[in-house]
N, C-alpha and C. Protein backbone atom coordinates (compact mmCIF):
# COMPACT_ATOMS: atom_id res chain seq x y z
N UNK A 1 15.25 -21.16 39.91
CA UNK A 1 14.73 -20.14 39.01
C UNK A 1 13.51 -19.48 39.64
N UNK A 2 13.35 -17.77 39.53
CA UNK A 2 12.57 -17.64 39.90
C UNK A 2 11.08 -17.58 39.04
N UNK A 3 9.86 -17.34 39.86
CA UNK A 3 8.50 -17.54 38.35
C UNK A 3 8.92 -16.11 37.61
N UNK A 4 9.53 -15.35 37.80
CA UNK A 4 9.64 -14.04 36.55
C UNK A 4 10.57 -14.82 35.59
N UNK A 5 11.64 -15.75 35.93
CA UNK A 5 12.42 -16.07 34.92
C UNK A 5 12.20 -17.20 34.23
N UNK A 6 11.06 -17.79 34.95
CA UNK A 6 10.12 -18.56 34.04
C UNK A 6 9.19 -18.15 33.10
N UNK A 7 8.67 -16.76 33.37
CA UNK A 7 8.17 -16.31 32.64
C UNK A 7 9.07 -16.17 31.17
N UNK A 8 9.86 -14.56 31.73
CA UNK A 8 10.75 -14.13 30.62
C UNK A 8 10.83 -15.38 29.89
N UNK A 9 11.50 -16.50 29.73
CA UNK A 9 12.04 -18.05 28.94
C UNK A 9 10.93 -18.41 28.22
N UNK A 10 9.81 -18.41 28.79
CA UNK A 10 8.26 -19.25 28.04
C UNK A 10 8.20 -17.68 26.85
N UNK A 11 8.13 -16.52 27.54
CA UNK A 11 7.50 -15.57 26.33
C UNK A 11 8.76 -15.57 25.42
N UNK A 12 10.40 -15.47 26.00
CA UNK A 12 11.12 -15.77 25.15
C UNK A 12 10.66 -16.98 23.60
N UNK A 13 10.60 -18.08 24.01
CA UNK A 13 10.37 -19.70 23.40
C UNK A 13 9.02 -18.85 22.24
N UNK A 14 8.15 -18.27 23.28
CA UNK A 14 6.69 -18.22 22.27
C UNK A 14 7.18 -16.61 21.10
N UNK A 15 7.79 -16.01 21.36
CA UNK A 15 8.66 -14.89 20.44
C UNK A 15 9.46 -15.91 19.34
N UNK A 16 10.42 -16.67 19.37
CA UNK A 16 10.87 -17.48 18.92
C UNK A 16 9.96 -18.41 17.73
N UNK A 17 9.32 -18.72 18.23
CA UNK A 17 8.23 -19.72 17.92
C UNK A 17 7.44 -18.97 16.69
N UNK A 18 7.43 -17.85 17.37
CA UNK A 18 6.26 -17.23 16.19
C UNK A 18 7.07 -16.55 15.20
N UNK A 19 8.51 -15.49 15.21
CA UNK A 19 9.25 -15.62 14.28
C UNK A 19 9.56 -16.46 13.59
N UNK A 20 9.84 -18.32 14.21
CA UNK A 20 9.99 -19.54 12.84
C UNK A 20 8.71 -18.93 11.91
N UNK A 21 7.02 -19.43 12.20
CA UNK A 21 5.69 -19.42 12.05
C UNK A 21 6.07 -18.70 11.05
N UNK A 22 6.03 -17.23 11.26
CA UNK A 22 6.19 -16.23 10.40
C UNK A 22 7.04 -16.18 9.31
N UNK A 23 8.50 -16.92 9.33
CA UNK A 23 8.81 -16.83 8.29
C UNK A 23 9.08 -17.89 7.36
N UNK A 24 8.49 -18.86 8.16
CA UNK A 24 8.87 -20.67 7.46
C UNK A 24 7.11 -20.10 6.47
N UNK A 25 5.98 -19.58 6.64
CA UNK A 25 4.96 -19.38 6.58
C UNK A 25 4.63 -18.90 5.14
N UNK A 26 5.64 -17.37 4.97
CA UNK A 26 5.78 -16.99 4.05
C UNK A 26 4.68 -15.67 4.06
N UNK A 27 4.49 -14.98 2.54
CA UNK A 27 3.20 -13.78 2.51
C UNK A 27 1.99 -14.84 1.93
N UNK A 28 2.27 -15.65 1.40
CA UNK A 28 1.00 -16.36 0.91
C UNK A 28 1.28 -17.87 1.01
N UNK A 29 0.19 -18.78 0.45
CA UNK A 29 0.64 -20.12 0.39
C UNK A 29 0.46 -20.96 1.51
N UNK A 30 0.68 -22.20 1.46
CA UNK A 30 1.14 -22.77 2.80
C UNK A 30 2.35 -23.01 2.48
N UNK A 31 2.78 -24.04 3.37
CA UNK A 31 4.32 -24.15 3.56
C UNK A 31 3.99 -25.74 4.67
N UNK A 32 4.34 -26.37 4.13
CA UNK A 32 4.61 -27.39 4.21
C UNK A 32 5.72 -28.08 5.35
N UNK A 33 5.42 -28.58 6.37
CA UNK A 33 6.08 -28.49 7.80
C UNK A 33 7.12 -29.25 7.78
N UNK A 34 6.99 -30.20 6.98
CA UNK A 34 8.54 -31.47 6.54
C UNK A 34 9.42 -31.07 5.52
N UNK A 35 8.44 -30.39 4.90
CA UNK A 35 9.97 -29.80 3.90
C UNK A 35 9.75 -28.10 3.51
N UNK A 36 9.94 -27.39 4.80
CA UNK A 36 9.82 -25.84 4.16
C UNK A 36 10.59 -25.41 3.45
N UNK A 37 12.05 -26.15 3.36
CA UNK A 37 12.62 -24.80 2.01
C UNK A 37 11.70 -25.43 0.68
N UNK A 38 11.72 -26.60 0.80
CA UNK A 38 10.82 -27.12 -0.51
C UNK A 38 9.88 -26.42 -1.23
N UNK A 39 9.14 -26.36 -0.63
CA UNK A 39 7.85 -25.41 -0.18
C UNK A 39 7.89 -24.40 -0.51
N UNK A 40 8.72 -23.78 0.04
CA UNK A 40 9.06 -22.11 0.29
C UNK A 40 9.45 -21.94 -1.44
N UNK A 41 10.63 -22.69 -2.10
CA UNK A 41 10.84 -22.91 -3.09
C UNK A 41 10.26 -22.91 -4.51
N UNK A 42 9.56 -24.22 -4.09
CA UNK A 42 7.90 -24.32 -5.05
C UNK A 42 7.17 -22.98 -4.83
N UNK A 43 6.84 -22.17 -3.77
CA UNK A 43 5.68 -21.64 -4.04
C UNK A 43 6.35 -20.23 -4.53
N UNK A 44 7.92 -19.97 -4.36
CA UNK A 44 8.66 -18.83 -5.40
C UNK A 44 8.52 -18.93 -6.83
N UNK A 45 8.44 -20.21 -6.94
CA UNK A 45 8.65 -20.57 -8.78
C UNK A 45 7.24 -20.66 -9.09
N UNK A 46 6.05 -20.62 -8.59
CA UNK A 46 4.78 -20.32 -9.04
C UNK A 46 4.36 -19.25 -9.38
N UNK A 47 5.01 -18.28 -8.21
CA UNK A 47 4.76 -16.99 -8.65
C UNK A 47 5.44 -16.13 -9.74
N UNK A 48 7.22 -16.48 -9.38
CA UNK A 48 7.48 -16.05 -10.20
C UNK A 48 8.04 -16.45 -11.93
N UNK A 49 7.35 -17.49 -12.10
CA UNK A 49 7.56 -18.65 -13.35
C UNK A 49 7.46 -18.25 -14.35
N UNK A 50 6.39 -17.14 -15.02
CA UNK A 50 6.12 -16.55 -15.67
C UNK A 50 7.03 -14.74 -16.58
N UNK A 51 7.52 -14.43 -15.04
CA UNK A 51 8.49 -13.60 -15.42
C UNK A 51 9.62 -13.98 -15.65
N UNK A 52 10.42 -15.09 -14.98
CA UNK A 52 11.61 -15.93 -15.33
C UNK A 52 11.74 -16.40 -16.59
N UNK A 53 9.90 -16.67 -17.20
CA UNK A 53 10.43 -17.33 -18.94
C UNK A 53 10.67 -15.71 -19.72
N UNK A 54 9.73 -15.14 -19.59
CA UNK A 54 10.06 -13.58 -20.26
C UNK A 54 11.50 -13.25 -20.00
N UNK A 55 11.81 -12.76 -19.04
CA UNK A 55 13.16 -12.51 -18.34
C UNK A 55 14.23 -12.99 -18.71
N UNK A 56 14.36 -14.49 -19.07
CA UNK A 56 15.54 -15.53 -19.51
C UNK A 56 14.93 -15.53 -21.12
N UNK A 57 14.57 -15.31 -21.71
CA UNK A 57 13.74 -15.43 -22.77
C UNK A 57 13.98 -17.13 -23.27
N UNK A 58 13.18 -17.98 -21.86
CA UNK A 58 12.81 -19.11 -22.43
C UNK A 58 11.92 -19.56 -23.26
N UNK A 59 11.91 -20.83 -23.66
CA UNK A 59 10.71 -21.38 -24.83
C UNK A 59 9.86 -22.45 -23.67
N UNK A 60 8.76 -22.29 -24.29
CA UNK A 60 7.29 -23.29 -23.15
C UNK A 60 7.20 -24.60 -24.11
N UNK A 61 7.14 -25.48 -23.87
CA UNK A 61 6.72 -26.45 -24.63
C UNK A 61 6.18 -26.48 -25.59
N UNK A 62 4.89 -25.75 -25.20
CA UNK A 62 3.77 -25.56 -26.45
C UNK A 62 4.47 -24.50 -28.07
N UNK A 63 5.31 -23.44 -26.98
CA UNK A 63 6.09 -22.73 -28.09
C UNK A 63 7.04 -23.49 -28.86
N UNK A 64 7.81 -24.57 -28.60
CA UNK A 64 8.18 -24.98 -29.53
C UNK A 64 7.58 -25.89 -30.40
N UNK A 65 6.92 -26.83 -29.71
CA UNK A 65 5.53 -27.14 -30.94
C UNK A 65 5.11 -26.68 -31.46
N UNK A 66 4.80 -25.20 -31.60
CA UNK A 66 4.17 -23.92 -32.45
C UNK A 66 5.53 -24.19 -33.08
N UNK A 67 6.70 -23.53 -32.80
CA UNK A 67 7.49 -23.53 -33.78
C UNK A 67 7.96 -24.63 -34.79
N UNK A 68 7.82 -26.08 -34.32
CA UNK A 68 8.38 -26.99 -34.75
C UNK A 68 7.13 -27.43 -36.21
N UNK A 69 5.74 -26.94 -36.24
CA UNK A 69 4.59 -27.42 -36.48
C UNK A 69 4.78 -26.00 -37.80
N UNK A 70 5.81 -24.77 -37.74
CA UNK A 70 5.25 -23.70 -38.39
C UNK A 70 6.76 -24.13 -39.74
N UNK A 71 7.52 -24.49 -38.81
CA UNK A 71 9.12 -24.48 -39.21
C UNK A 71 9.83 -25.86 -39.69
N UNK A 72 8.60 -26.24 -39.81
CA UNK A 72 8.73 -28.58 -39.83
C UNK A 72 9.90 -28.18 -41.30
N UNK A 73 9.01 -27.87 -42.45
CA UNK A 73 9.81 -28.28 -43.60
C UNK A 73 10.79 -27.30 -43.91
N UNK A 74 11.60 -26.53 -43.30
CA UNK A 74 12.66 -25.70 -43.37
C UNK A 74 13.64 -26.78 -42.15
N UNK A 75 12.87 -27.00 -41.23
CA UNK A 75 13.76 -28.10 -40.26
C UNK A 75 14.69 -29.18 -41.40
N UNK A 76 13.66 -29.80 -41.81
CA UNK A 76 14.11 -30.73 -42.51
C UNK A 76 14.96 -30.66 -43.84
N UNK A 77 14.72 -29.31 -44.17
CA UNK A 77 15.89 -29.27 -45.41
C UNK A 77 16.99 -28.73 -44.49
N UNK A 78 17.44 -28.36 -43.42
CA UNK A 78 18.89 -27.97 -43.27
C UNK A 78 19.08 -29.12 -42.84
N UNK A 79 18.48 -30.47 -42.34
CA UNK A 79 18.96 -31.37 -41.61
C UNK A 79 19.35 -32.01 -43.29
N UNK A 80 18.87 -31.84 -44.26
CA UNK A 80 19.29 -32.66 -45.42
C UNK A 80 20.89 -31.63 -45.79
N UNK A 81 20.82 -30.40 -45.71
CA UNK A 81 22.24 -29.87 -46.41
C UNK A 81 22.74 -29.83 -45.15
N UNK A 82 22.77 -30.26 -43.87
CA UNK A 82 23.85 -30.78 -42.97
C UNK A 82 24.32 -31.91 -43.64
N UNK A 83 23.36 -33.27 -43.95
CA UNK A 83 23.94 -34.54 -44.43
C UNK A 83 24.76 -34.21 -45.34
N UNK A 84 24.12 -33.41 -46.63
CA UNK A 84 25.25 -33.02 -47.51
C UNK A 84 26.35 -32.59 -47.24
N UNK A 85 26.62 -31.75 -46.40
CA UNK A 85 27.72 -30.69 -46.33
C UNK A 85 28.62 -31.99 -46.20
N UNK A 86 28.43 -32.73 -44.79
CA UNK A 86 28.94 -33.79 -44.19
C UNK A 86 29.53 -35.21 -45.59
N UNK A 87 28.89 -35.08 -46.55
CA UNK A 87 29.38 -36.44 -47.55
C UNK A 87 30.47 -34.93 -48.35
N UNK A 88 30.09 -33.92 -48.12
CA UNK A 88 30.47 -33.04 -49.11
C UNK A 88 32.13 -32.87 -48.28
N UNK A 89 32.46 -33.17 -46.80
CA UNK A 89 33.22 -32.78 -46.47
C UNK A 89 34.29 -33.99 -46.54
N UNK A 90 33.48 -34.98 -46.71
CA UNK A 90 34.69 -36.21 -46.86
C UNK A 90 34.77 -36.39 -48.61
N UNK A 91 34.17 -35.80 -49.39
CA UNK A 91 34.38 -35.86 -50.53
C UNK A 91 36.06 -35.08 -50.97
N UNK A 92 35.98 -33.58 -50.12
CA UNK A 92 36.93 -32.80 -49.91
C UNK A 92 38.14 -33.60 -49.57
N UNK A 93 37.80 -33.65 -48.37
CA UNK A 93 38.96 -34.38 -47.65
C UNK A 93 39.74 -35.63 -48.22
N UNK A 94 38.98 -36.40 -49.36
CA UNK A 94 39.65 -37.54 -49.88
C UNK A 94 40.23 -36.98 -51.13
N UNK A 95 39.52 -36.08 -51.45
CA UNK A 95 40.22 -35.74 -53.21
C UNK A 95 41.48 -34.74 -52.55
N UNK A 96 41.81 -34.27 -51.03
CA UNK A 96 42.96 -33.37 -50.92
C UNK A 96 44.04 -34.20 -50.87
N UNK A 97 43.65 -35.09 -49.75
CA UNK A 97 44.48 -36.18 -50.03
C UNK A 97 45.57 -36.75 -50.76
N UNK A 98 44.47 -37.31 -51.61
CA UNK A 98 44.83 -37.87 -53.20
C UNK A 98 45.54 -36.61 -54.03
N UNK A 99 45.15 -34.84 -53.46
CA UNK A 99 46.13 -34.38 -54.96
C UNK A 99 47.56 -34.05 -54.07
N UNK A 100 47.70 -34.36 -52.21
CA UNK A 100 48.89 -34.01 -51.33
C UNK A 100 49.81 -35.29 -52.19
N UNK A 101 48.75 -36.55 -52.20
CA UNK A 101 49.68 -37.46 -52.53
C UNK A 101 50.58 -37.53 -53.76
N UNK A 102 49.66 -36.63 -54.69
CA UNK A 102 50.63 -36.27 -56.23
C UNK A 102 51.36 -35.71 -55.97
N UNK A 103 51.14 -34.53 -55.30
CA UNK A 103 52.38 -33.30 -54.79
C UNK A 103 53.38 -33.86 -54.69
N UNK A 104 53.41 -34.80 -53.42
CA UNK A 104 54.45 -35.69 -52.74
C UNK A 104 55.45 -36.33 -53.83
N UNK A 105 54.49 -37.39 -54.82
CA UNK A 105 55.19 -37.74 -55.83
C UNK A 105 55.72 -37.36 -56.84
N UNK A 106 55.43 -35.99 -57.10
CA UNK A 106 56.44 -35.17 -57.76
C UNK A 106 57.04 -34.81 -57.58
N UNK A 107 57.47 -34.21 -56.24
CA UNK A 107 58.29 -33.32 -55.40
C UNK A 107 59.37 -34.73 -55.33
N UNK A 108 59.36 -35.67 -55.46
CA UNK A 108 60.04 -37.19 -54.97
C UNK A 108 60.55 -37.02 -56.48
N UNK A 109 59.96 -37.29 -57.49
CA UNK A 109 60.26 -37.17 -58.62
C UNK A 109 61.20 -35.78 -59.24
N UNK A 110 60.97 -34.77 -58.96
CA UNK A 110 62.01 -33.51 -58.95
C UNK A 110 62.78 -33.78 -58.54
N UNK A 111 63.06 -33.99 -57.57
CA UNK A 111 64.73 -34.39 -56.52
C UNK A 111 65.58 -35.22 -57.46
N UNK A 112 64.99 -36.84 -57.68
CA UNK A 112 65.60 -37.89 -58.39
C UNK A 112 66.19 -36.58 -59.49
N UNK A 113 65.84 -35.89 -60.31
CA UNK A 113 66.23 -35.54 -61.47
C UNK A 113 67.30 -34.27 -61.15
C-alpha cells in the first residue's frame, strides 16, 4: 500500500467515525454508548411525551385521581346497578325458563287431547 492509500483509509475510518458520533449523538442529550437505540429512544419520549398524551388523548395518573376523587360516588352507584342488573338478569333468565317449561307442558298436554 502506498502512504496516499493510507491516508485516503485513515480519513476514510475518521469520516465514518464521525458520521456514527453524529448520529448515534443525536440534536440534544447524550446518548449513551452501550445502549444507543435505548437512549436515542428515551430521550424521543422526553421530548415528545407531552404531545403524545394530547395527541392520543391519554389520561396522566394524577388525571385520573382527579377524576376518580370528583366521580367516586357516581362510580359506585353504577358499580351497584351493574350488581343489580346482573341478579336482575338471572332473575329473568330463571322465571323464562320456568314459563318455556309451562309452554312445553301444555303444548305436551294439547297433543294428548
Amino acid at each position: 500500500m502506498t502512504p496516499f492509500e493510507i491516508i485516503l483509509v485513515i480519513l476514510i475510518i475518521v469520516v465514518i467515525c464521525f458520521l456514527l458520533y453524529y448520529f448515534l449523538k443525536g440534536r440534544t442529550g447524550k446518548i449513551n454508548l452501550s445502549s444507543p437505540i435505548e437512549s436515542r429512544l428515551d430521550q424521543y419520549l422526553d421530548v415528545k411525551f407531552e404531545e403524545m398524551i394530547t395527541e392520543w388523548s391519554l389520561v396522566t395518573k394524577t388525571g385520573l385521581a382527579k377524576f376518580e376523587l370528583l366521580n367516586n360516588a357516581r362510580i359506585k352507584d353504577g358499580e351497584a346497578i351493574a350488581k343489580n342488573y346482573g341478579q336482575f338478569e338471572d332473575s329473568v333468565g330463571k322465571t323464562l325458563s320456568e314459563l318455556e317449561e309451562r309452554l312445553e307442558s301444555l303444548e305436551r298436554e294439547i297433543r294428548k287431547r
